[in-house]
C-alpha atoms as a PDB file:
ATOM      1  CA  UNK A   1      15.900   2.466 -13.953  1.00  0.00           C
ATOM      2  CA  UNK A   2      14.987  -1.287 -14.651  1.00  0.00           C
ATOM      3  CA  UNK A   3      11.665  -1.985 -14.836  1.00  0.00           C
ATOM      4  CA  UNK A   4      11.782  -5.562 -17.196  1.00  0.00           C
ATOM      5  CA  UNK A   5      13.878  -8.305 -17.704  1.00  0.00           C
ATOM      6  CA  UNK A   6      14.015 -11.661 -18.429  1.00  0.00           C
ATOM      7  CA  UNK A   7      15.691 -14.588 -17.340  1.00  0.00           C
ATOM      8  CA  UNK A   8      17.387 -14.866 -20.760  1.00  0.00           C
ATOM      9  CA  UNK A   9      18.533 -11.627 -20.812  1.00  0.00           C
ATOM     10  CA  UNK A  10      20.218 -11.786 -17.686  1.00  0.00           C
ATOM     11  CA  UNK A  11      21.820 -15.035 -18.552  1.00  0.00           C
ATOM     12  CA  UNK A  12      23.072 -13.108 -21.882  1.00  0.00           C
ATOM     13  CA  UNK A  13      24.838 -10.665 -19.892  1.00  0.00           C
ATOM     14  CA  UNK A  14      26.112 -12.905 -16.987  1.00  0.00           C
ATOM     15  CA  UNK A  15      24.013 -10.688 -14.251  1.00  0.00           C
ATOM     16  CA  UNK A  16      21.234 -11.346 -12.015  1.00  0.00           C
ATOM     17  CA  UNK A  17      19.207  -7.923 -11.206  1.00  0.00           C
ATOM     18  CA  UNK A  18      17.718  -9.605  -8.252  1.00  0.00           C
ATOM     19  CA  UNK A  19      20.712 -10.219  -6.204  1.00  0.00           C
ATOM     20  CA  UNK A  20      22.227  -6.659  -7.424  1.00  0.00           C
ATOM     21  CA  UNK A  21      18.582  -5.352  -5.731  1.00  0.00           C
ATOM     22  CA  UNK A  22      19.021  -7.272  -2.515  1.00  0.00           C
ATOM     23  CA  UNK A  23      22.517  -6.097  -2.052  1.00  0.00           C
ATOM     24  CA  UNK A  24      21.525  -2.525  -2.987  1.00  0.00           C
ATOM     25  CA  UNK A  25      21.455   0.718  -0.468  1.00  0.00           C
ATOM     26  CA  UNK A  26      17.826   1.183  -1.907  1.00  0.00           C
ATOM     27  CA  UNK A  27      17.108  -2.279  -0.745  1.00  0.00           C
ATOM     28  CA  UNK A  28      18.594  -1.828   2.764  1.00  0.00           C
ATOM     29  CA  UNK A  29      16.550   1.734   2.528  1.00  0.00           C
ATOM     30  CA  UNK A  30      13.433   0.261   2.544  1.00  0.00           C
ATOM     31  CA  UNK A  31      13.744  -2.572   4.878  1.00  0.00           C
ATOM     32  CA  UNK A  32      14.464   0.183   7.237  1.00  0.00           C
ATOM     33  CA  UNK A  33      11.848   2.260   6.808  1.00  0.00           C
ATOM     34  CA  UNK A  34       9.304  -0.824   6.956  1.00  0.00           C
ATOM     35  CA  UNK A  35      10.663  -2.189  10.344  1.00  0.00           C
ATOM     36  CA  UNK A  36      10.857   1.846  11.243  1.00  0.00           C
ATOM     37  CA  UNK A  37       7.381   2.598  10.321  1.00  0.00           C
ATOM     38  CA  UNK A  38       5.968  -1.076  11.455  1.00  0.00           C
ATOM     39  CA  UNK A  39       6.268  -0.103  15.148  1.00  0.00           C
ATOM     40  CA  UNK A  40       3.099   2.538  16.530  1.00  0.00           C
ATOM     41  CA  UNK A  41       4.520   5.805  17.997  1.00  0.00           C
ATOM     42  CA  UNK A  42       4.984   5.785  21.465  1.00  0.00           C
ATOM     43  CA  UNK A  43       1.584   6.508  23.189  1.00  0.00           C
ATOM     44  CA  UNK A  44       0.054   4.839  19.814  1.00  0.00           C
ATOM     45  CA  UNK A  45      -1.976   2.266  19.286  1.00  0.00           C
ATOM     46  CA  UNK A  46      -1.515  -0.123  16.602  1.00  0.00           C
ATOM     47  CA  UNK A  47      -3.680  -0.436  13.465  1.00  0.00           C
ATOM     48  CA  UNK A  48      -6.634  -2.771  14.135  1.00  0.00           C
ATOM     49  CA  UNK A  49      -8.608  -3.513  10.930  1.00  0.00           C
ATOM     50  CA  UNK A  50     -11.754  -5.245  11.355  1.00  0.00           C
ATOM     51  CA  UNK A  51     -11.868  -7.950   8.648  1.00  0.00           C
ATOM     52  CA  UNK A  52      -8.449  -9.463   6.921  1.00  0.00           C
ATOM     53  CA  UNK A  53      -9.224  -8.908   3.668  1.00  0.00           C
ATOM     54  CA  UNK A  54     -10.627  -5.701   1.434  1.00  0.00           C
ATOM     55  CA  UNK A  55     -14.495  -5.475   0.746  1.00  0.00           C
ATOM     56  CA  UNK A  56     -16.251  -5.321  -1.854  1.00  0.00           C
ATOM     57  CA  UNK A  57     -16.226  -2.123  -4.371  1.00  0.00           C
ATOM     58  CA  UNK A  58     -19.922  -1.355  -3.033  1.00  0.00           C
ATOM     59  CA  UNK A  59     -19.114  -1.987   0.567  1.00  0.00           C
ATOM     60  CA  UNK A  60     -16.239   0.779   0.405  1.00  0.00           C
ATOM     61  CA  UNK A  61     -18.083   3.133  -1.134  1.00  0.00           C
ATOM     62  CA  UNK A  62     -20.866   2.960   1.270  1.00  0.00           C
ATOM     63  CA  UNK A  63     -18.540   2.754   3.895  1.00  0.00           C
ATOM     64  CA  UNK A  64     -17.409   5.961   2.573  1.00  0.00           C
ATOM     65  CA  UNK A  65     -20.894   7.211   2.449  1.00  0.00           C
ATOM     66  CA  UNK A  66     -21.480   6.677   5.801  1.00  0.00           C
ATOM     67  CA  UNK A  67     -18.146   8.005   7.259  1.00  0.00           C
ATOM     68  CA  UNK A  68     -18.537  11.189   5.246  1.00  0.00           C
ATOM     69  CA  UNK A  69     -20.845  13.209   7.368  1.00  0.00           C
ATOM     70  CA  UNK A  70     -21.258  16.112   4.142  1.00  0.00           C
ATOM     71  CA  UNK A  71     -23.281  13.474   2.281  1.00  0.00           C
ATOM     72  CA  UNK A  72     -26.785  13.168   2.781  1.00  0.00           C
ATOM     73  CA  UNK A  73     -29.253  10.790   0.656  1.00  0.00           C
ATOM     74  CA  UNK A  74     -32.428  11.137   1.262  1.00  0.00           C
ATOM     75  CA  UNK A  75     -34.700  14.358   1.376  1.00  0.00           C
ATOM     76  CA  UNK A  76     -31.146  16.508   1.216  1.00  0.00           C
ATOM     77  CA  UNK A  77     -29.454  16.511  -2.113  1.00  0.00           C
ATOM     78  CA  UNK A  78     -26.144  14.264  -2.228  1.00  0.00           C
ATOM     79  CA  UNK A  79     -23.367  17.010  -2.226  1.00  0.00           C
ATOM     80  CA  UNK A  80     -19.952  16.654  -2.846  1.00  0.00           C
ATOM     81  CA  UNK A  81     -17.206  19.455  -2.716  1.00  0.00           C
END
């Protein structure tokens, strides 16, 4: 499995890994699979996300917080299983 190279090397060895990649099976794979999966089941709804962009580390975790209806702050003790 390649996982580094360099522009050097690949000029040493007369090969460029990124067209071998495009014009691989596990290339086509997953082009498939991401125009499979990109489309909602039928009787689906899409994914709506309210903002574009992530939050905030706080913001998810109280997010979490508040969609996790095991965890209690205030007079209950925070639990977490």
């Amino acid at each position: 499995m390649l996982e580094v190279t360099t522009p050097t090397f690949e000029q040493r060895i007369g090969k460029d890994f990124a067209d071998i990649y495009k014009n691989s099976k596990q290339y086509k794979d997953i082009g498939a699979s991401i125009k499979h999966y990109s489309v909602p089941v039928e009787g689906e709804e899409p994914l709506k996300f309210e903002q574009t962009y992530s939050q905030d580390k706080l913001s998810q975790f109280m997010s979490c917080l508040s969609a996790n209806k095991e965890l209690c702050i205030g007079e209950v003790p925070v639990t977490m299983q």
